[in-house]
C-alpha atoms as a PDB file:
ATOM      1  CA  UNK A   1       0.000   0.000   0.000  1.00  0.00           C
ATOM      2  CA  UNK A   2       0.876   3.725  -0.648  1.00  0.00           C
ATOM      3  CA  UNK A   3       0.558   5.007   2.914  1.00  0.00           C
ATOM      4  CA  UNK A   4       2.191   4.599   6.541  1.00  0.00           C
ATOM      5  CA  UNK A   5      -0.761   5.131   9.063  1.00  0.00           C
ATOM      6  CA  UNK A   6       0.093   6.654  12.991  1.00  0.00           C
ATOM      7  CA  UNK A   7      -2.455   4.554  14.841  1.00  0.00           C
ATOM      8  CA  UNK A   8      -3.275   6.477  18.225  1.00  0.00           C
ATOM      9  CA  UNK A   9      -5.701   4.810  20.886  1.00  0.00           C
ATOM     10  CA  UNK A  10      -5.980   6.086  24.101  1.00  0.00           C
ATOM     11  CA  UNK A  11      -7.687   4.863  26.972  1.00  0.00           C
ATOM     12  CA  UNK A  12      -9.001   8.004  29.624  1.00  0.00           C
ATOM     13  CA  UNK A  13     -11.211   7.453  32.741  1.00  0.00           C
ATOM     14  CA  UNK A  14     -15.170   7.928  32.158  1.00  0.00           C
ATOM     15  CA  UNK A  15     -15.423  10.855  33.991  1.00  0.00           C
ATOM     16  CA  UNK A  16     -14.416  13.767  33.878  1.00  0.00           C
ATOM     17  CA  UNK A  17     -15.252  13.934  30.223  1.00  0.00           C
ATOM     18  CA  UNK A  18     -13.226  17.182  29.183  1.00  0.00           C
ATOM     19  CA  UNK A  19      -9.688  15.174  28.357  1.00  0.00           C
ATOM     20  CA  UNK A  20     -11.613  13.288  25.976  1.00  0.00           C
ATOM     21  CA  UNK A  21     -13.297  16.382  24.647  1.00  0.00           C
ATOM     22  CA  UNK A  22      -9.700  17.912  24.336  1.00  0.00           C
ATOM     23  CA  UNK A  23      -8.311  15.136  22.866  1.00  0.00           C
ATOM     24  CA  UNK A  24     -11.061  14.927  20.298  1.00  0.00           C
ATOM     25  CA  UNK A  25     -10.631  18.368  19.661  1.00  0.00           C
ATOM     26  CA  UNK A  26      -7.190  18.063  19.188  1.00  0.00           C
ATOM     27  CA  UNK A  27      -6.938  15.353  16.741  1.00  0.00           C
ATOM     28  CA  UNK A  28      -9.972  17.022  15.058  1.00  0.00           C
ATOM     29  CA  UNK A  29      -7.193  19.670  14.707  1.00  0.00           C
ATOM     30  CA  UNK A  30      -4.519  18.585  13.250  1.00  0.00           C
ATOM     31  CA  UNK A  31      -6.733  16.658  10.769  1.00  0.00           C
ATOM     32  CA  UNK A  32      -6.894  13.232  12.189  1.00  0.00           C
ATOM     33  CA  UNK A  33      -9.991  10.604  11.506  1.00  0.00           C
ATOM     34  CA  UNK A  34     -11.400   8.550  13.842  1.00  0.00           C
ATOM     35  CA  UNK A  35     -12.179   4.798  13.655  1.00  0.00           C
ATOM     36  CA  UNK A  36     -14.236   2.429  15.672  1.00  0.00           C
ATOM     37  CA  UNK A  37     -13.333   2.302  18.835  1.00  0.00           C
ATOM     38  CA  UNK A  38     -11.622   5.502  20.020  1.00  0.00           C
ATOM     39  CA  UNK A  39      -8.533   4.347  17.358  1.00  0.00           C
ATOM     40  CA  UNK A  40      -6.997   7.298  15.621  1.00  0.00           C
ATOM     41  CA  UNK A  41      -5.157   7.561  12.518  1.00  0.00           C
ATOM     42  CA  UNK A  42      -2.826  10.156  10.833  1.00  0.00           C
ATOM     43  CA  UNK A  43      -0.545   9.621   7.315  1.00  0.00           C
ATOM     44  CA  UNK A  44       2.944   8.895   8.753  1.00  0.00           C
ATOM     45  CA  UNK A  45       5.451  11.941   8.872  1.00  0.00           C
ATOM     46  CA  UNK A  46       7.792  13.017  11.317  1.00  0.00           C
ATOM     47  CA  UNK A  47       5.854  16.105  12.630  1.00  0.00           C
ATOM     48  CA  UNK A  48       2.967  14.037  13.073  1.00  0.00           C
ATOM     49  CA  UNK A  49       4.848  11.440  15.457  1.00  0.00           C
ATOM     50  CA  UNK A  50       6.026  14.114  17.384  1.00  0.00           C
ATOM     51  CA  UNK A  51       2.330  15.183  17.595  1.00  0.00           C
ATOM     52  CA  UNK A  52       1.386  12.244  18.821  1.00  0.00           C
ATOM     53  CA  UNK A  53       4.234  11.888  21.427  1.00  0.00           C
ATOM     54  CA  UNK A  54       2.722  15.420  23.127  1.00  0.00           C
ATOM     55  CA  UNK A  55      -0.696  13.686  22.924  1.00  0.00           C
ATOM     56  CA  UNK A  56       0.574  10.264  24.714  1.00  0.00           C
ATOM     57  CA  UNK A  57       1.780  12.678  27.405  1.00  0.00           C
ATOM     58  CA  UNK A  58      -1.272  14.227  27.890  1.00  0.00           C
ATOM     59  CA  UNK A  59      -3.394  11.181  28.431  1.00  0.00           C
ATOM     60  CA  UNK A  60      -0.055   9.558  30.827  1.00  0.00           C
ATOM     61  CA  UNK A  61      -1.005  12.847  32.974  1.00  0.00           C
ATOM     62  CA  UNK A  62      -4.680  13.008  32.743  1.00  0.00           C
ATOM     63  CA  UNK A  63      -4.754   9.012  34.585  1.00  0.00           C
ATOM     64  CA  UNK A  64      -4.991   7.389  31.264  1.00  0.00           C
ATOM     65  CA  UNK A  65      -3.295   5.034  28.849  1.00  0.00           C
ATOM     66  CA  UNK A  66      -2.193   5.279  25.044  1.00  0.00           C
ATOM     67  CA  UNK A  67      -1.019   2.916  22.615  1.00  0.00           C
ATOM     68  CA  UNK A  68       0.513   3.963  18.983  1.00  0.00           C
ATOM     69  CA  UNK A  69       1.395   1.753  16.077  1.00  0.00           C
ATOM     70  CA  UNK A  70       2.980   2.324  12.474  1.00  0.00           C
ATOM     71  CA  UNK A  71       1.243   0.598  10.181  1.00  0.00           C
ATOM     72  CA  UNK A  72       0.315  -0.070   6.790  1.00  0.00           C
ATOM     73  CA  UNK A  73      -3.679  -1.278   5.525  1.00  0.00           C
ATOM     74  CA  UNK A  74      -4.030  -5.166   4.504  1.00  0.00           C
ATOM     75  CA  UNK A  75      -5.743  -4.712   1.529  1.00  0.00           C
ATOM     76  CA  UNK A  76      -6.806  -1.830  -0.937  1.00  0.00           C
ATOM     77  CA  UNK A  77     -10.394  -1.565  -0.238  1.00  0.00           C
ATOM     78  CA  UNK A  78      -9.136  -0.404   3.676  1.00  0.00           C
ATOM     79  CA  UNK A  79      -6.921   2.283   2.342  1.00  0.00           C
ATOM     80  CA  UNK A  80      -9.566   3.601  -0.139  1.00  0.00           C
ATOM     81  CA  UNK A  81     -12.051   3.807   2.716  1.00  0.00           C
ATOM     82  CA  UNK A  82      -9.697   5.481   4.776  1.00  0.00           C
ATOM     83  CA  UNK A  83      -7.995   7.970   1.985  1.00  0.00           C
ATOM     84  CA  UNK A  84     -12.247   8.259   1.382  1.00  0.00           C
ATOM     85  CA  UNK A  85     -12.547   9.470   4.953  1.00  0.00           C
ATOM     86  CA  UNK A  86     -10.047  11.758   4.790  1.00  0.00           C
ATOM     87  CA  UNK A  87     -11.125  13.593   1.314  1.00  0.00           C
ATOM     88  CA  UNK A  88     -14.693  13.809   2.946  1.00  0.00           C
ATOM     89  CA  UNK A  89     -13.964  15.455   6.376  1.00  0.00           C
ATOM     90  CA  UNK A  90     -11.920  18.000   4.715  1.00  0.00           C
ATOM     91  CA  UNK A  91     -14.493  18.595   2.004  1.00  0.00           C
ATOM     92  CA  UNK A  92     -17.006  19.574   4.799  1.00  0.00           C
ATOM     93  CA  UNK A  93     -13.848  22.082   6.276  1.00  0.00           C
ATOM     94  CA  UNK A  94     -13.667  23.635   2.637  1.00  0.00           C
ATOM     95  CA  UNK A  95     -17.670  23.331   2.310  1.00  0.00           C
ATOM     96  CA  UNK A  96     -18.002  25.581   5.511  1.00  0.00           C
ATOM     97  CA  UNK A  97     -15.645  27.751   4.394  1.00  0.00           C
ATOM     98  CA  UNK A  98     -16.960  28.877   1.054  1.00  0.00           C
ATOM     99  CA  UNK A  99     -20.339  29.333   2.564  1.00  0.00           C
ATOM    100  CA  UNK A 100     -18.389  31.931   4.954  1.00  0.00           C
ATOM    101  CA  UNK A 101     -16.673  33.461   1.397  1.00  0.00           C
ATOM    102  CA  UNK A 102     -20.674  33.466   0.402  1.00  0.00           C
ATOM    103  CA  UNK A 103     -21.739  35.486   3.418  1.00  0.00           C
ATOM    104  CA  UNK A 104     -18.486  38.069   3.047  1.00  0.00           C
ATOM    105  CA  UNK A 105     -19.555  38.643  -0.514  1.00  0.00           C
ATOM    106  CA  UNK A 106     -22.897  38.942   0.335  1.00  0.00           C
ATOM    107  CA  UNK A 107     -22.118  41.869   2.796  1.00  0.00           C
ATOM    108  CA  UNK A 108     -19.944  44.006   1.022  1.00  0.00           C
ATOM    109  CA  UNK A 109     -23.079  43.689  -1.947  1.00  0.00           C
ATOM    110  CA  UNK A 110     -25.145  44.552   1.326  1.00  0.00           C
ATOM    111  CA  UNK A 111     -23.066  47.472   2.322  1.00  0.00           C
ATOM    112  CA  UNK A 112     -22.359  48.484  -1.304  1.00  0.00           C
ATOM    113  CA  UNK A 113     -25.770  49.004  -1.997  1.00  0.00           C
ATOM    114  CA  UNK A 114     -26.304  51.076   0.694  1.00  0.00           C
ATOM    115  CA  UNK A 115     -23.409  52.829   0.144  1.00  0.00           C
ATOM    116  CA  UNK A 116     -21.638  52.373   3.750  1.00  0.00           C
ATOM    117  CA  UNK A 117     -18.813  53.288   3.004  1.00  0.00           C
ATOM    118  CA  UNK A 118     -16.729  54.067   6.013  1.00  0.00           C
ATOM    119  CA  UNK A 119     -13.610  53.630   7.104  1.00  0.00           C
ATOM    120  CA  UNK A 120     -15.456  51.541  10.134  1.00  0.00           C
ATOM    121  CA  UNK A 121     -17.369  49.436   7.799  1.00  0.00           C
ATOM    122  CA  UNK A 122     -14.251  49.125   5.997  1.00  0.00           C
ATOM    123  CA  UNK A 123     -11.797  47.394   8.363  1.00  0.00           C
ATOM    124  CA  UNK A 124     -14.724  45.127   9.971  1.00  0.00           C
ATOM    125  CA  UNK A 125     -14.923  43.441   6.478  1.00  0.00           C
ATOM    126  CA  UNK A 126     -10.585  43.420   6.557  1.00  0.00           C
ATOM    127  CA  UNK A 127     -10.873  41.779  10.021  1.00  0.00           C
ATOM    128  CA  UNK A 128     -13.464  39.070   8.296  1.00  0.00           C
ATOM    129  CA  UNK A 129     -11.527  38.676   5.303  1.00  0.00           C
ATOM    130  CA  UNK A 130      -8.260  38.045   7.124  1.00  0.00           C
ATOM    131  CA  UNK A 131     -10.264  35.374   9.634  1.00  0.00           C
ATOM    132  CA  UNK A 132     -11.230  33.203   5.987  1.00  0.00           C
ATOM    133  CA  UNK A 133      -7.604  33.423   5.136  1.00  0.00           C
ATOM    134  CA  UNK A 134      -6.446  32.017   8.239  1.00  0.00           C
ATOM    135  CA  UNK A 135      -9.382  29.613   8.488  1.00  0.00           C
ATOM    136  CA  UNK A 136      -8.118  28.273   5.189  1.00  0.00           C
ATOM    137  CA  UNK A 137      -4.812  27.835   6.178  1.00  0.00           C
ATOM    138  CA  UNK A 138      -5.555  25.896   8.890  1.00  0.00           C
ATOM    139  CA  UNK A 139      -7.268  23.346   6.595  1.00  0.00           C
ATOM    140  CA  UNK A 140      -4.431  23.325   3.777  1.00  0.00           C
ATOM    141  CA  UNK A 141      -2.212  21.917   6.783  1.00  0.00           C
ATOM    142  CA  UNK A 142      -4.374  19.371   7.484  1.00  0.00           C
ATOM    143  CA  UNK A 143      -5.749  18.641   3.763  1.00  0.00           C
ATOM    144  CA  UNK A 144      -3.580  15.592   3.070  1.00  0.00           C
ATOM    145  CA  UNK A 145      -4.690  15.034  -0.299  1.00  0.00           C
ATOM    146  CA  UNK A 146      -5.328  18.146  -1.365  1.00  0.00           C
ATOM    147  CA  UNK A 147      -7.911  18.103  -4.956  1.00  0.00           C
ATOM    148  CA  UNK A 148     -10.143  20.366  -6.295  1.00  0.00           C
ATOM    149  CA  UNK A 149     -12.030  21.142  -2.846  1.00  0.00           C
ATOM    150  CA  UNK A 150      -8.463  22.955  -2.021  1.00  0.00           C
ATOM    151  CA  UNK A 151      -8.592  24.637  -5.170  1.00  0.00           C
ATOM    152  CA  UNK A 152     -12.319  25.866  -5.447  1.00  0.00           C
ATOM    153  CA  UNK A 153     -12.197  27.275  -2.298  1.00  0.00           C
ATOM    154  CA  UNK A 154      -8.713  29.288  -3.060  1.00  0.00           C
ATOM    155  CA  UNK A 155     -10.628  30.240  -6.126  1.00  0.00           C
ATOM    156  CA  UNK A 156     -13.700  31.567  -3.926  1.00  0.00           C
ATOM    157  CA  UNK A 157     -11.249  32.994  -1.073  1.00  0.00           C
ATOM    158  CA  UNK A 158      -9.411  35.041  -4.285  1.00  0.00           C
ATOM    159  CA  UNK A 159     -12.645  36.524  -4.944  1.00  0.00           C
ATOM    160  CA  UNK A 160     -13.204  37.831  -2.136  1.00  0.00           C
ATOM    161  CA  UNK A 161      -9.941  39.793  -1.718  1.00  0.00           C
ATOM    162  CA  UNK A 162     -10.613  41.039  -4.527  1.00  0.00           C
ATOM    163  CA  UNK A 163     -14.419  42.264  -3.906  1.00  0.00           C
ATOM    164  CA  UNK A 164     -12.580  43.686  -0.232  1.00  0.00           C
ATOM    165  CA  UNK A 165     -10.373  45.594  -2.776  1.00  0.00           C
ATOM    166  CA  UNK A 166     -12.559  47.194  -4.801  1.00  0.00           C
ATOM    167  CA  UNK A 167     -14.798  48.071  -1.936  1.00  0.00           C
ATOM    168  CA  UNK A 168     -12.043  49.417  -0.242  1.00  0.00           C
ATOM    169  CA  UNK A 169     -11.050  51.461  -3.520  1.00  0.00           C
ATOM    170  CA  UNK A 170     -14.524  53.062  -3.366  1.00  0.00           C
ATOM    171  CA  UNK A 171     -14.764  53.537   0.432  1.00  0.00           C
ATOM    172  CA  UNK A 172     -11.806  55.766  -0.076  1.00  0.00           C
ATOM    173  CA  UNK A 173     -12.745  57.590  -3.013  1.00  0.00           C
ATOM    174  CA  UNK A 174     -16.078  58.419  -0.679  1.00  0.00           C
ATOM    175  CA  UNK A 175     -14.139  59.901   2.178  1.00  0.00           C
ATOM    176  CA  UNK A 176     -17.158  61.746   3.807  1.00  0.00           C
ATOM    177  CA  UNK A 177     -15.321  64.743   6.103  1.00  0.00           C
ATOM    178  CA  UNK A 178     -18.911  65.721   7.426  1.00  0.00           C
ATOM    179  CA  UNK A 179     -20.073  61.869   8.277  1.00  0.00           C
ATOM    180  CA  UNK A 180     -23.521  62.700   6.614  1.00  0.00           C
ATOM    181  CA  UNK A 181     -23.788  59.693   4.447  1.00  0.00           C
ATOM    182  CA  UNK A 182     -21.992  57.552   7.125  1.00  0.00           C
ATOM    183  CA  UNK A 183     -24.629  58.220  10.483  1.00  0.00           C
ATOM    184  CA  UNK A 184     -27.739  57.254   8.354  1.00  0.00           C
ATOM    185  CA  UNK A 185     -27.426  53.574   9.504  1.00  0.00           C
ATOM    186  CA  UNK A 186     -26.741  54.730  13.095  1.00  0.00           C
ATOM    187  CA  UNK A 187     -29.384  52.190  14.686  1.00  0.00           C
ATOM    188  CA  UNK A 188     -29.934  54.780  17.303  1.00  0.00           C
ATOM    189  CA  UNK A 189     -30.547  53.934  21.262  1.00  0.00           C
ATOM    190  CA  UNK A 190     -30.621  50.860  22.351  1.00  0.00           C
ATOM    191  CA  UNK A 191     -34.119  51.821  24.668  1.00  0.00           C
ATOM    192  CA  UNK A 192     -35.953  53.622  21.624  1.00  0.00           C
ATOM    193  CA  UNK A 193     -35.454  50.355  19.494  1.00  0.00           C
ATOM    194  CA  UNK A 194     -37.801  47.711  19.213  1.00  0.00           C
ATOM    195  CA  UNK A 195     -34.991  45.456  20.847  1.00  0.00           C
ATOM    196  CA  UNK A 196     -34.391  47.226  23.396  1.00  0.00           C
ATOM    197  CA  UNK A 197     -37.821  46.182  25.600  1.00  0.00           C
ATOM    198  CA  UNK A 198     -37.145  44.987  29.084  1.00  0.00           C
ATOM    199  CA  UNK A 199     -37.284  41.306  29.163  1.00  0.00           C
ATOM    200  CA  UNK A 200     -40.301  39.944  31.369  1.00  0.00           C
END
């Protein structure tokens, strides 16, 4: 077979429940699927051993036990299910993702239309943009056979720097010195909105 698999299975006590929460989390993380069981499994590679040495640690001092193997699959129709596994968990990342690159394009229509264009409005869509990017490179490291997914959502990520770009462009070709345009969307007080009722 192509692959080396890092087989991880730890044993934690029932309760309390958060080191198995964290150590789901974790190997959620770095990208890792899980198999029946509570077994583990991660391509081979020397940064993922060392990941797994920090997580045999953490179970030694949270009462439990771990055991790790190096292995490769018996037959074909074992690695295809678990390449298949891998391909589909990070196709849901990139899904997710490119809904988010939906949204952001949606709201700089939103705010286009309107015509927000301040300098507030402005670096609240940078701050979103930026989260995407990093959000996307936090699934490239753990996309370990990276396909079109990768590459459709780099394509929809692209677009939205450059819809940021050009609404940035017009945002400062708009500078408004006297805020009139800017304070029409000024929701007002909190107490004189319908949302801002006492709750019974």
């Amino acid at each position: 077979m192509d692959y080396k698999w890092l087989l991880f299975c730890p044993q934690l006590p029932a309760t309390p429940s958060s080191p198995r929460v964290a150590i789901w989390r974790r190997m959620r993380s770095i990208g890792s699927i899980g198999l029946d069981n509570g077994v583990w499994v991660l391509p081979y590679s020397d940064s993922a051993v060392s990941f797994i040495q920090e997580m045999k640690e953490y179970v030694l001092i949270q009462g439990g036990t771990s055991n790790t193997f190096l292995s490769n699959t018996l037959d074909a129709e074992t690695e295809e299910g678990i390449i298949k596994h891998f391909i589909q968990d990070r196709a849901e990342d990139y899904a997710e993702l490119k809904e988010q690159c939906e949204d952001f394009l949606a709201e700089l229509e939103k705010e286009t239309a309107r015509q927000n264009f301040s300098f507030a409005e402005c670096e609240e869509n940078e701050q979103d943009l930026n989260k995407l990017e990093v959000w996307f490179e936090k699934i490239k490291k753990r996309d370990f056979m990276p396909g079109e997914q990768q590459q459709s959502t780099a394509e929809w990520l692209e677009k939205c720097r450059e819809a940021f770009q050009a609404f940035e462009a017009v945002t400062f070709s708009h500078e408004d010195q006297d805020h009139t345009s800017k304070m029409r969307f000024d929701p007002g007080n909190l107490a004189d909105h319908p949302f801002g009722g006492k709750s019974s």
